[in-house]
N, C-alpha and C. Protein backbone atom coordinates (compact mmCIF):
# COMPACT_ATOMS: atom_id res chain seq x y z
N UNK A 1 -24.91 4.28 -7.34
CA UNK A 1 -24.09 5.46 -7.41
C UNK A 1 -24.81 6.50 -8.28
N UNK A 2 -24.76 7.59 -7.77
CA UNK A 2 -25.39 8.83 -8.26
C UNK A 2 -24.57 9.12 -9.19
N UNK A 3 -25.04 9.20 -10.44
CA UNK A 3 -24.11 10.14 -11.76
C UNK A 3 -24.42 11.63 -11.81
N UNK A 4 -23.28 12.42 -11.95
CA UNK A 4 -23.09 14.12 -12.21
C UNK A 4 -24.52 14.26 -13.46
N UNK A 5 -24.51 15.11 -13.62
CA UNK A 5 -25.08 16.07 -14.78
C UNK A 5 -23.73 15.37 -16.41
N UNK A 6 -22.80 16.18 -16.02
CA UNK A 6 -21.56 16.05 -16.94
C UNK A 6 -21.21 14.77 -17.36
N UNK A 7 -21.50 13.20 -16.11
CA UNK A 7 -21.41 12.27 -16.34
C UNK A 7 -22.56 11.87 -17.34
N UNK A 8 -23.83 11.98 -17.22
CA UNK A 8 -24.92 11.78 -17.94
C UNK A 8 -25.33 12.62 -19.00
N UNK A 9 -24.27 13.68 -19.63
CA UNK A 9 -24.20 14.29 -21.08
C UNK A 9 -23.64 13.75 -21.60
N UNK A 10 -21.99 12.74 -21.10
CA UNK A 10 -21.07 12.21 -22.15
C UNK A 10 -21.32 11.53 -23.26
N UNK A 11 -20.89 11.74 -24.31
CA UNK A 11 -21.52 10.23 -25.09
C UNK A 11 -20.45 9.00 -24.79
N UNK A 12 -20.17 7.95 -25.53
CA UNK A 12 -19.47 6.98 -25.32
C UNK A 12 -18.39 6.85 -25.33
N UNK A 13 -18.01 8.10 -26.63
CA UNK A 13 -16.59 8.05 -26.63
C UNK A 13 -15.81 8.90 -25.60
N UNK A 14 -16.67 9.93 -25.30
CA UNK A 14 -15.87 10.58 -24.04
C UNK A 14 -15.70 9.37 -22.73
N UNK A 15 -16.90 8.95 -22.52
CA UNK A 15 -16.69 7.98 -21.40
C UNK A 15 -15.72 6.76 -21.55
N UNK A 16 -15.49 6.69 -22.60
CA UNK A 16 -13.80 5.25 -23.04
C UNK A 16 -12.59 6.16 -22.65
N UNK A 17 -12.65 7.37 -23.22
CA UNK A 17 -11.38 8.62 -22.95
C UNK A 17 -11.30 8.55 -21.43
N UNK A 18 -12.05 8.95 -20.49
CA UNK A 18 -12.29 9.34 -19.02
C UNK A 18 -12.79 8.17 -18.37
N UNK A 19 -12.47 7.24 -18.30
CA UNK A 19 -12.54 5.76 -17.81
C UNK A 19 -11.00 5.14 -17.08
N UNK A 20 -11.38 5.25 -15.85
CA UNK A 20 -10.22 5.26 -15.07
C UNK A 20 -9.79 3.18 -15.55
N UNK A 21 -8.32 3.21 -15.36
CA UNK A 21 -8.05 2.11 -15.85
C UNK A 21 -6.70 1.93 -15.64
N UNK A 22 -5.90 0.70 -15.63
CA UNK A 22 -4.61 0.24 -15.16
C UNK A 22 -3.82 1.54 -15.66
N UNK A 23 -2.68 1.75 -14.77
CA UNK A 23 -1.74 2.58 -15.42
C UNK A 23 -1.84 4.12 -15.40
N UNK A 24 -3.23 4.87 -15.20
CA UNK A 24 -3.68 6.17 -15.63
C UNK A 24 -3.66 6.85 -14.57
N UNK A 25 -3.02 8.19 -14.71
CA UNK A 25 -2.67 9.07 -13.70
C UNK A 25 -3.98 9.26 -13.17
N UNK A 26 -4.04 9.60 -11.52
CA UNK A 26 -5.69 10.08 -10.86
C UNK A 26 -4.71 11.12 -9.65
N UNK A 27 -6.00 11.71 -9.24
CA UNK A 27 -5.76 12.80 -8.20
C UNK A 27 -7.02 12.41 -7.32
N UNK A 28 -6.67 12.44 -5.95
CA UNK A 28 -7.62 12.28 -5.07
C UNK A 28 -8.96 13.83 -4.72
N UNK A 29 -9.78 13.41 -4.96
CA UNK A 29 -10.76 14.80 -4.93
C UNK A 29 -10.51 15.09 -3.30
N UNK A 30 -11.65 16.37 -2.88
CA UNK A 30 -11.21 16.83 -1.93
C UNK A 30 -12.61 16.00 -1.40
N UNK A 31 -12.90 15.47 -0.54
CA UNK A 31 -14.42 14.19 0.50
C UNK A 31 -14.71 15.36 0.59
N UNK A 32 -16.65 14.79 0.08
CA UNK A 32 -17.59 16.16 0.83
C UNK A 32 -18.36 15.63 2.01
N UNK A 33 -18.54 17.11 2.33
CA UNK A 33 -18.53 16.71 4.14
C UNK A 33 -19.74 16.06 4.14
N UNK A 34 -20.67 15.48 3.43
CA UNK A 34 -21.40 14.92 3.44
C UNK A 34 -21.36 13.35 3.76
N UNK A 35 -20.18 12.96 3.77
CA UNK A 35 -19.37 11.77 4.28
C UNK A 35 -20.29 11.15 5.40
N UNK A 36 -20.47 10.31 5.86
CA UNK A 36 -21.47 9.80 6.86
C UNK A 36 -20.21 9.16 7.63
N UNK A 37 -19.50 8.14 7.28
CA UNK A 37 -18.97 7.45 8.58
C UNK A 37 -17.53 8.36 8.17
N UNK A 38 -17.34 8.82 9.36
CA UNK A 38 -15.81 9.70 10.28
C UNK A 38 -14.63 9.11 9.67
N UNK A 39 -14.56 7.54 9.56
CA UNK A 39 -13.17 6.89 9.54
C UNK A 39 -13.16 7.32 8.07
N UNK A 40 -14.15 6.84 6.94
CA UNK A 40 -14.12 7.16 5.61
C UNK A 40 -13.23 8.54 5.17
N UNK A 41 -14.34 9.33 5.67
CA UNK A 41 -13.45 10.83 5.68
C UNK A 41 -12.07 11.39 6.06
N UNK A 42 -12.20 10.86 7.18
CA UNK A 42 -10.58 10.59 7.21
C UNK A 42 -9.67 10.37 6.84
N UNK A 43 -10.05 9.06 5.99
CA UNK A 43 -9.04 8.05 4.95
C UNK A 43 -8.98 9.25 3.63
N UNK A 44 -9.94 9.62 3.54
CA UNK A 44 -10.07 10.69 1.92
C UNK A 44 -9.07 11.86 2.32
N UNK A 45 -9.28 12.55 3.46
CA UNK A 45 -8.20 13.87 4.29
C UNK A 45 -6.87 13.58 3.81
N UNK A 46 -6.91 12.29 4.28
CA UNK A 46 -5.53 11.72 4.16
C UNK A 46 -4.61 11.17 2.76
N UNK A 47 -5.31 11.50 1.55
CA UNK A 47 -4.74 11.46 0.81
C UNK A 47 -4.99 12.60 -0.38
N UNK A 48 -5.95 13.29 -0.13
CA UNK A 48 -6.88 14.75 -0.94
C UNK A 48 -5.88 14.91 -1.34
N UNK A 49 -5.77 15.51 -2.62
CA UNK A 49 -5.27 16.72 -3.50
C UNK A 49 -3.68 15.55 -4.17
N UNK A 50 -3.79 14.34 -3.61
CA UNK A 50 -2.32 13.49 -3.86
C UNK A 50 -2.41 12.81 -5.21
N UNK A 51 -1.28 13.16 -5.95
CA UNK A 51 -1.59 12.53 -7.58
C UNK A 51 -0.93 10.84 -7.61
N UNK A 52 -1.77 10.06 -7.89
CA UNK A 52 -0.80 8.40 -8.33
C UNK A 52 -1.51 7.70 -9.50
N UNK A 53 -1.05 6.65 -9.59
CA UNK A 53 -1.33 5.75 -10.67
C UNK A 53 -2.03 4.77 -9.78
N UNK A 54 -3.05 4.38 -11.22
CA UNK A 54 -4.08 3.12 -10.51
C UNK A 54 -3.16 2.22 -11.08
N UNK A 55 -3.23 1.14 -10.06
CA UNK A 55 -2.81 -0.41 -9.88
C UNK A 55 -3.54 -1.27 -10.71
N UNK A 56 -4.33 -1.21 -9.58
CA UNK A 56 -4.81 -2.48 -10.02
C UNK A 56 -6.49 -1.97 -9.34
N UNK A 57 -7.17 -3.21 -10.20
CA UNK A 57 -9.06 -2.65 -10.21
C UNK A 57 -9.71 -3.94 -9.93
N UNK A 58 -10.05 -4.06 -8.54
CA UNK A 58 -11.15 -4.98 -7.60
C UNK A 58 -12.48 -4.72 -8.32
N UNK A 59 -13.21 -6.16 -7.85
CA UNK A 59 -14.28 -6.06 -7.62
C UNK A 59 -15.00 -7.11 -6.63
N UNK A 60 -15.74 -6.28 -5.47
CA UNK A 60 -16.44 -6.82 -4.44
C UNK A 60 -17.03 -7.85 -5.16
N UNK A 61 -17.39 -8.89 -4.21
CA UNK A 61 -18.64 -9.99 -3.94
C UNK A 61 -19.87 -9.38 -4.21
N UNK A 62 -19.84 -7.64 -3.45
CA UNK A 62 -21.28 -7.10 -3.39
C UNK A 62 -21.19 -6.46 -5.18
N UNK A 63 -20.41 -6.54 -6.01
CA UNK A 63 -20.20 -5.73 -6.82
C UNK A 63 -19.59 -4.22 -7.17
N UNK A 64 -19.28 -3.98 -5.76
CA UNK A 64 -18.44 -2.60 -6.16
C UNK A 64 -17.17 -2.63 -6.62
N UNK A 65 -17.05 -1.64 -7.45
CA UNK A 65 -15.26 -1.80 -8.04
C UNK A 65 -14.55 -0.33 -7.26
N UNK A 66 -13.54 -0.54 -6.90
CA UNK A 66 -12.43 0.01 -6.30
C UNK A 66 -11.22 -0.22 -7.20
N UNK A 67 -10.28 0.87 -6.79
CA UNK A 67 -9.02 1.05 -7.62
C UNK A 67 -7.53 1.33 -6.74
N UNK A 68 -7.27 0.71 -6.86
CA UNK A 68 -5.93 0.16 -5.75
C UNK A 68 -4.94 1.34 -6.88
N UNK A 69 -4.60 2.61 -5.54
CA UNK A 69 -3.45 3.41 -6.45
C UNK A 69 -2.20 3.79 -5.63
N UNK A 70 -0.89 3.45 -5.96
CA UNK A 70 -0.03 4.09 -5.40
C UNK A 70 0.55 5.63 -5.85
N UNK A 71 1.02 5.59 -4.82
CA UNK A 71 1.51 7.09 -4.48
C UNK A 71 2.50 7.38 -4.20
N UNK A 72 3.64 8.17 -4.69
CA UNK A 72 5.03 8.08 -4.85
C UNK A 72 5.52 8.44 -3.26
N UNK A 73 4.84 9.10 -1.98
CA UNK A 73 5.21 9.42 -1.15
C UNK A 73 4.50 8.79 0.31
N UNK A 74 3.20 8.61 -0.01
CA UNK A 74 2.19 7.99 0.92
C UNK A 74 1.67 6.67 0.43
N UNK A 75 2.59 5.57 -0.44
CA UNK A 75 2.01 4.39 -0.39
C UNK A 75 1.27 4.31 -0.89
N UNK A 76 0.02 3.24 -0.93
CA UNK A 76 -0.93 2.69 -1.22
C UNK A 76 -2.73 3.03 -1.06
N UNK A 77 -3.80 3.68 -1.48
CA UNK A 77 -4.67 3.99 -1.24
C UNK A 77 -5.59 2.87 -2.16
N UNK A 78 -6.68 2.90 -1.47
CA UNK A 78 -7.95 2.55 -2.33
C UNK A 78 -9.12 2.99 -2.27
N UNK A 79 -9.77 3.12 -3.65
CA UNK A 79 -10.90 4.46 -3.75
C UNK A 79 -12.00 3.74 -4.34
N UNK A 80 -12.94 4.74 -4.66
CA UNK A 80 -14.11 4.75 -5.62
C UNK A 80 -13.55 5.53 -6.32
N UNK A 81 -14.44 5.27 -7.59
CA UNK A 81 -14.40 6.02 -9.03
C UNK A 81 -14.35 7.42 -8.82
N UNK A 82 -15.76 7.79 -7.71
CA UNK A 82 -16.23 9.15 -7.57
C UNK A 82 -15.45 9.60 -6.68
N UNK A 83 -14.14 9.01 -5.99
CA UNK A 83 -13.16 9.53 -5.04
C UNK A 83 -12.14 10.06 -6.28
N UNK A 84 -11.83 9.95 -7.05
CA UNK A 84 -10.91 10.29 -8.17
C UNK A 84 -11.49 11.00 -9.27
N UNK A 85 -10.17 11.76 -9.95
CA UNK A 85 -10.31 12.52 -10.85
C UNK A 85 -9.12 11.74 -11.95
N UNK A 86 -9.73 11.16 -13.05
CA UNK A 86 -8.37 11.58 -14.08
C UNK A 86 -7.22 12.71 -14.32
N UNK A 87 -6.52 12.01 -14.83
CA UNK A 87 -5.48 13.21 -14.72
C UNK A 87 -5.25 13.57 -16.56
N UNK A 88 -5.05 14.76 -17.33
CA UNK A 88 -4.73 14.50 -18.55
C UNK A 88 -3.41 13.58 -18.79
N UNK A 89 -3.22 13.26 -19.80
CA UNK A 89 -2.09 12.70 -20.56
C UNK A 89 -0.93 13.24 -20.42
């Protein structure tokens, strides 16, 4: 996974602050069209700009972690890190 600029200035303590985690409000970013497979993008359309709480936090066999979040109107989604935004306090 490619890190931002902003991600690779933080020091540590910002990154403990902005560390998505059980319980913490997120907002779905808007998918850039740079998206390669159609269905992916789709799934992101379909929940963009929607605020919920992370659940609960997988981790693949292959090692990726995902974040299981519901959503007070559309149910259940699951993301990447870089699909979400924290939300403040």
């Amino acid at each position: 996974m490619e890190r931002t600029v902003e991600q690779l200035e933080m020091n540590f303590e910002d990154r403990l602050e902005r560390r998505l985690d059980v319980g913490k409000s997120v907002k779905v970013i808007e998918p850039d069209e740079s998206v390669q497979v159609v269905e992916d993008y789709a799934y992101l359309k379909k929940f963009q700009g929607l605020q919920g709480i992370v659940r609960k936090i997988e981790k693949s066999e292959s090692g990726n972690v995902s974040f299981v979040v519901d959503f007070e109107k559309a149910g259940e989604g699951i993301f990447y890190e870089t699909e979400l935004k924290l939300l403040s306090r």
